[in-house]
Protein backbone atom coordinates (compact mmCIF):
# COMPACT_ATOMS: atom_id res chain seq x y z
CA UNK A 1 -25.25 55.51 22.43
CA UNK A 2 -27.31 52.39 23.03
CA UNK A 3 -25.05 49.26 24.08
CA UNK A 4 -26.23 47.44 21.14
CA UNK A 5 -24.95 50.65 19.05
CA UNK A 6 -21.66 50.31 20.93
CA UNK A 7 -21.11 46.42 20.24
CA UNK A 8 -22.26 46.77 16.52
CA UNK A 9 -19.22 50.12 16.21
CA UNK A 10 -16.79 47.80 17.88
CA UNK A 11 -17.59 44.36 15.67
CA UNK A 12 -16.74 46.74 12.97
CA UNK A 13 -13.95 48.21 14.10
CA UNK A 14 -12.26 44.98 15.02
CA UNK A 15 -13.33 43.80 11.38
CA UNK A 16 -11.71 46.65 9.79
CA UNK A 17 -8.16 46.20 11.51
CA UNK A 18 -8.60 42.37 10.26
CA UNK A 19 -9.67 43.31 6.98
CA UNK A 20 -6.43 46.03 7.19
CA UNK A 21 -4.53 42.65 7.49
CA UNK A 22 -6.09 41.10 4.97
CA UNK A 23 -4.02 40.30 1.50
CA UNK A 24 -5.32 38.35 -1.41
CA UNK A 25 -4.01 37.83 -4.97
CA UNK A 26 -4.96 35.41 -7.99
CA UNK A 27 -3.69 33.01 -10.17
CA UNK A 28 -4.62 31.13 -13.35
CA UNK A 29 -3.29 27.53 -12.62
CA UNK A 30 -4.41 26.06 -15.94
CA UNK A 31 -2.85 28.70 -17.79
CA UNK A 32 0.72 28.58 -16.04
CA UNK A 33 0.89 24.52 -16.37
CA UNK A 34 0.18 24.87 -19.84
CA UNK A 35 2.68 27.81 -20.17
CA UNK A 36 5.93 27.35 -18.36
CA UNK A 37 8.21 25.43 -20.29
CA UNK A 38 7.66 22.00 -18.81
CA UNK A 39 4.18 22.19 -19.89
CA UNK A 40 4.93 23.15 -23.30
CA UNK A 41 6.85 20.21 -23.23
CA UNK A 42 4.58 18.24 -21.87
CA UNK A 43 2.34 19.02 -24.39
CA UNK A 44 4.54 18.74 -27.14
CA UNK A 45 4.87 14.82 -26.27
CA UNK A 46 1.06 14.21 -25.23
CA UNK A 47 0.48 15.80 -29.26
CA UNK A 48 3.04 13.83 -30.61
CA UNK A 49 1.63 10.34 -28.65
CA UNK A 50 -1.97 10.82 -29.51
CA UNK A 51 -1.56 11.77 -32.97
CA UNK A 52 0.36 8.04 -33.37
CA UNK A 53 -2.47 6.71 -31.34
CA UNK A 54 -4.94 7.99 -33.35
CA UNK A 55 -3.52 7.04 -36.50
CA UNK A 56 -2.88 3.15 -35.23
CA UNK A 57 -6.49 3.29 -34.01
CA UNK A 58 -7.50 4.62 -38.19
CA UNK A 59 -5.75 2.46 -39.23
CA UNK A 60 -7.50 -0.60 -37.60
CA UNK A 61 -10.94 1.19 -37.94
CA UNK A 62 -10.31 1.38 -41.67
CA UNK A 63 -9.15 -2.54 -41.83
CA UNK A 64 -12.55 -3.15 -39.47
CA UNK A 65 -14.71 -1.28 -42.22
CA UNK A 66 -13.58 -2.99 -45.54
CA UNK A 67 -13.91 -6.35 -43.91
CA UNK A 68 -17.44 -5.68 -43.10
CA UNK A 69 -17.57 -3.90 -46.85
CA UNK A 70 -16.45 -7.31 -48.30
CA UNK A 71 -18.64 -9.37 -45.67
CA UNK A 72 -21.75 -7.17 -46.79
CA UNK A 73 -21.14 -7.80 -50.80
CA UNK A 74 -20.00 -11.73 -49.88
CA UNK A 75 -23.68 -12.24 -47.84
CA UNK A 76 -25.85 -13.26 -50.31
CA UNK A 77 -23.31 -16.12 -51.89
CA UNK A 78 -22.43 -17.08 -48.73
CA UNK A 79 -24.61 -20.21 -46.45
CA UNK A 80 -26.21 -19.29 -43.69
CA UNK A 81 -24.31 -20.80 -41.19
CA UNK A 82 -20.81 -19.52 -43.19
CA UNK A 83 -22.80 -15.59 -42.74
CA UNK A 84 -23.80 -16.14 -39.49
CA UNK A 85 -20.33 -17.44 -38.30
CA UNK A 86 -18.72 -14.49 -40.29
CA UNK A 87 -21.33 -11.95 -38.75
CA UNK A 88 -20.62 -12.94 -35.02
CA UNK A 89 -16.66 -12.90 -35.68
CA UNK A 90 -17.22 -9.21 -36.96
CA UNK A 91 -19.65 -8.30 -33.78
CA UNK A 92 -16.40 -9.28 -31.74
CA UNK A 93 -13.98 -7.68 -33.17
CA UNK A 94 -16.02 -3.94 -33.55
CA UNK A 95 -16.48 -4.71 -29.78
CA UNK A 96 -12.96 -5.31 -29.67
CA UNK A 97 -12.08 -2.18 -30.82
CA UNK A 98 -14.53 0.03 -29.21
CA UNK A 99 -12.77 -1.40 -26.05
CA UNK A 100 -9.52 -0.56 -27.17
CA UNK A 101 -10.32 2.99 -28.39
CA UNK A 102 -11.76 3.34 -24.97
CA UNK A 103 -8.81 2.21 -23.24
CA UNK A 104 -6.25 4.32 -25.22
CA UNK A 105 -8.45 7.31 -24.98
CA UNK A 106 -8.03 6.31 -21.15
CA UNK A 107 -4.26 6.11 -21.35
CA UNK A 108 -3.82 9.27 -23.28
CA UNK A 109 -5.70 10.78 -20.03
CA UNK A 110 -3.95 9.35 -17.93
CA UNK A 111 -0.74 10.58 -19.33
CA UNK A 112 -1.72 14.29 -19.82
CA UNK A 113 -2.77 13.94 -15.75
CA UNK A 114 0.62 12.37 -15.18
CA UNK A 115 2.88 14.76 -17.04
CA UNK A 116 1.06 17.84 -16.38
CA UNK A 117 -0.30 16.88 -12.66
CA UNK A 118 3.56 16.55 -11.80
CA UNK A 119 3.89 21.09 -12.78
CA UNK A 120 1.38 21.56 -9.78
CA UNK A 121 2.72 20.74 -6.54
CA UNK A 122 5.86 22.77 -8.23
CA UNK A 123 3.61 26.01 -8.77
CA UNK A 124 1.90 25.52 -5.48
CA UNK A 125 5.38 25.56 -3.91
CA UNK A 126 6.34 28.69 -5.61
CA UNK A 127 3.07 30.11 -4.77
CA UNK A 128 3.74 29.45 -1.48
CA UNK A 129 6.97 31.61 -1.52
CA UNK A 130 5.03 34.16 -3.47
CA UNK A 131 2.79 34.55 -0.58
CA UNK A 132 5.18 34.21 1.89
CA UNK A 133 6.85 37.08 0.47
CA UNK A 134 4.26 39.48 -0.59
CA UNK A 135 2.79 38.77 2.70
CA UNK A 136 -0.44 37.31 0.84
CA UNK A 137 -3.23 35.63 3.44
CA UNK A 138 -4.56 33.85 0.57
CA UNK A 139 -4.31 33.35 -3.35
CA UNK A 140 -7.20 31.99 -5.29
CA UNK A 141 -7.39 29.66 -8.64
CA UNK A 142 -8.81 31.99 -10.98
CA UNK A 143 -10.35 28.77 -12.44
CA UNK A 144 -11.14 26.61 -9.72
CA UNK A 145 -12.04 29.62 -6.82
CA UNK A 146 -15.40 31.27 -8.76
CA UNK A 147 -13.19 34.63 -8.98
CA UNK A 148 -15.69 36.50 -10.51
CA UNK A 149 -13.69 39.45 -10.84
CA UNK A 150 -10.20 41.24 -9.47
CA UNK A 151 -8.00 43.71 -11.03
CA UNK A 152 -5.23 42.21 -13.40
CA UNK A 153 -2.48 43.93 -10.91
CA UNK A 154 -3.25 41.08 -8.37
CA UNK A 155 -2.74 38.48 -10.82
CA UNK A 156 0.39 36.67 -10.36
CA UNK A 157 0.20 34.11 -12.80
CA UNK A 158 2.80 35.86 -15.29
CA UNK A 159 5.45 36.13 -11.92
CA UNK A 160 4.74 32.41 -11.28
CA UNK A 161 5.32 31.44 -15.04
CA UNK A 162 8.35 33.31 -14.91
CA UNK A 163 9.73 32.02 -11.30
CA UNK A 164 8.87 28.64 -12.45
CA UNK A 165 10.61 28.46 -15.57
CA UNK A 166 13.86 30.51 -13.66
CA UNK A 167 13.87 27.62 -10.68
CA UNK A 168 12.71 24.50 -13.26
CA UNK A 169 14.76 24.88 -15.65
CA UNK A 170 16.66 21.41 -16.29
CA UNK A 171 13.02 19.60 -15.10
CA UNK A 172 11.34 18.89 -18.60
CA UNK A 173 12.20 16.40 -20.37
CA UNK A 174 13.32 16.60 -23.67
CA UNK A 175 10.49 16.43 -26.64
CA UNK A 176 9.48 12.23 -27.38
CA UNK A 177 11.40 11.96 -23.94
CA UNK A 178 9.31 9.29 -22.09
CA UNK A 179 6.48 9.04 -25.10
CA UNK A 180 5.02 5.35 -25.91
């Protein structure tokens, strides 16, 4: 046996006992914040705010169009000065309200990142004990991690789901709790 032979047998040797050491498992992060019961919750309330959001923002997008209807039929027996004053008023306030549907569809992001961001340090914790006790060296995001594939008996999103709703219990807030 060559010496090269010899170093190249024990390089794989000593990877094998690591690799014997070696413990992974995965979970689906998105799914579990959007299925333990805080996220349902969560959820619940985000629905519930944007759907009154969206109707206040019909609501002025409807009053926008039939003043522009009535400007549009009220042109021709208007002076020019009178349509050109009306005109610019109506440029405003459609940039007006572009700005404001753009800043509510901001807030409504901002609030799903809020309420749900707050679930993840809470899974990662639990995770964390999951590993500890399984004796995991690492879990991956099945989302995040480019899993490409592992068998569904190392996922451990159902556990986690289950652990956090056990440990979490009293931690959502009730539904229209905390909703603008």
């Amino acid at each position: 046996m060559s010496l090269k032979s010899f170093f190249s047998a024990a390089l794989l040797c000593a990877g094998a006992a690591h690799a014997a050491d070696f413990k992974a498992a995965y979970v689906d992060i998105s799914r579990a914040v959007q299925e333990v019961d805080e996220g349902k919750a969560a959820k619940t309330r985000l629905t519930a705010l944007g759907e009154k959001k969206t109707k206040e923002i019909e609501k002025e997008k409807a009053a926008l169009q039939a003043e522009v209807e009535a400007y549009t039929r009220q042109k021709s027996a208007m002076d020019e000065k009178l349509a050109a004053e009306k005109e610019l008023t109506l440029q405003k306030k459609a940039y007006e309200f572009a700005q404001k549907t753009e800043k509510t569809r901001q807030e409504l992001a901002d609030s799903e990142r809020k309420e749900l961001g707050a679930i993840i340090p809470k899974l990662e914790q639990l995770l964390g004990q999951i590993a500890q006790r399984e004796g995991l060296t690492m879990i991956f995001d099945k989302g995040s991690s480019g899993l490409a594939w592992a068998p569904p008996s190392l996922d451990l999103t159902n556990e986690l789901i289950r652990m956090y709703n056990a440990q979490f219990k009293g931690s959502s807030k009730k539904d229209g709790a905390g909703a603008k």
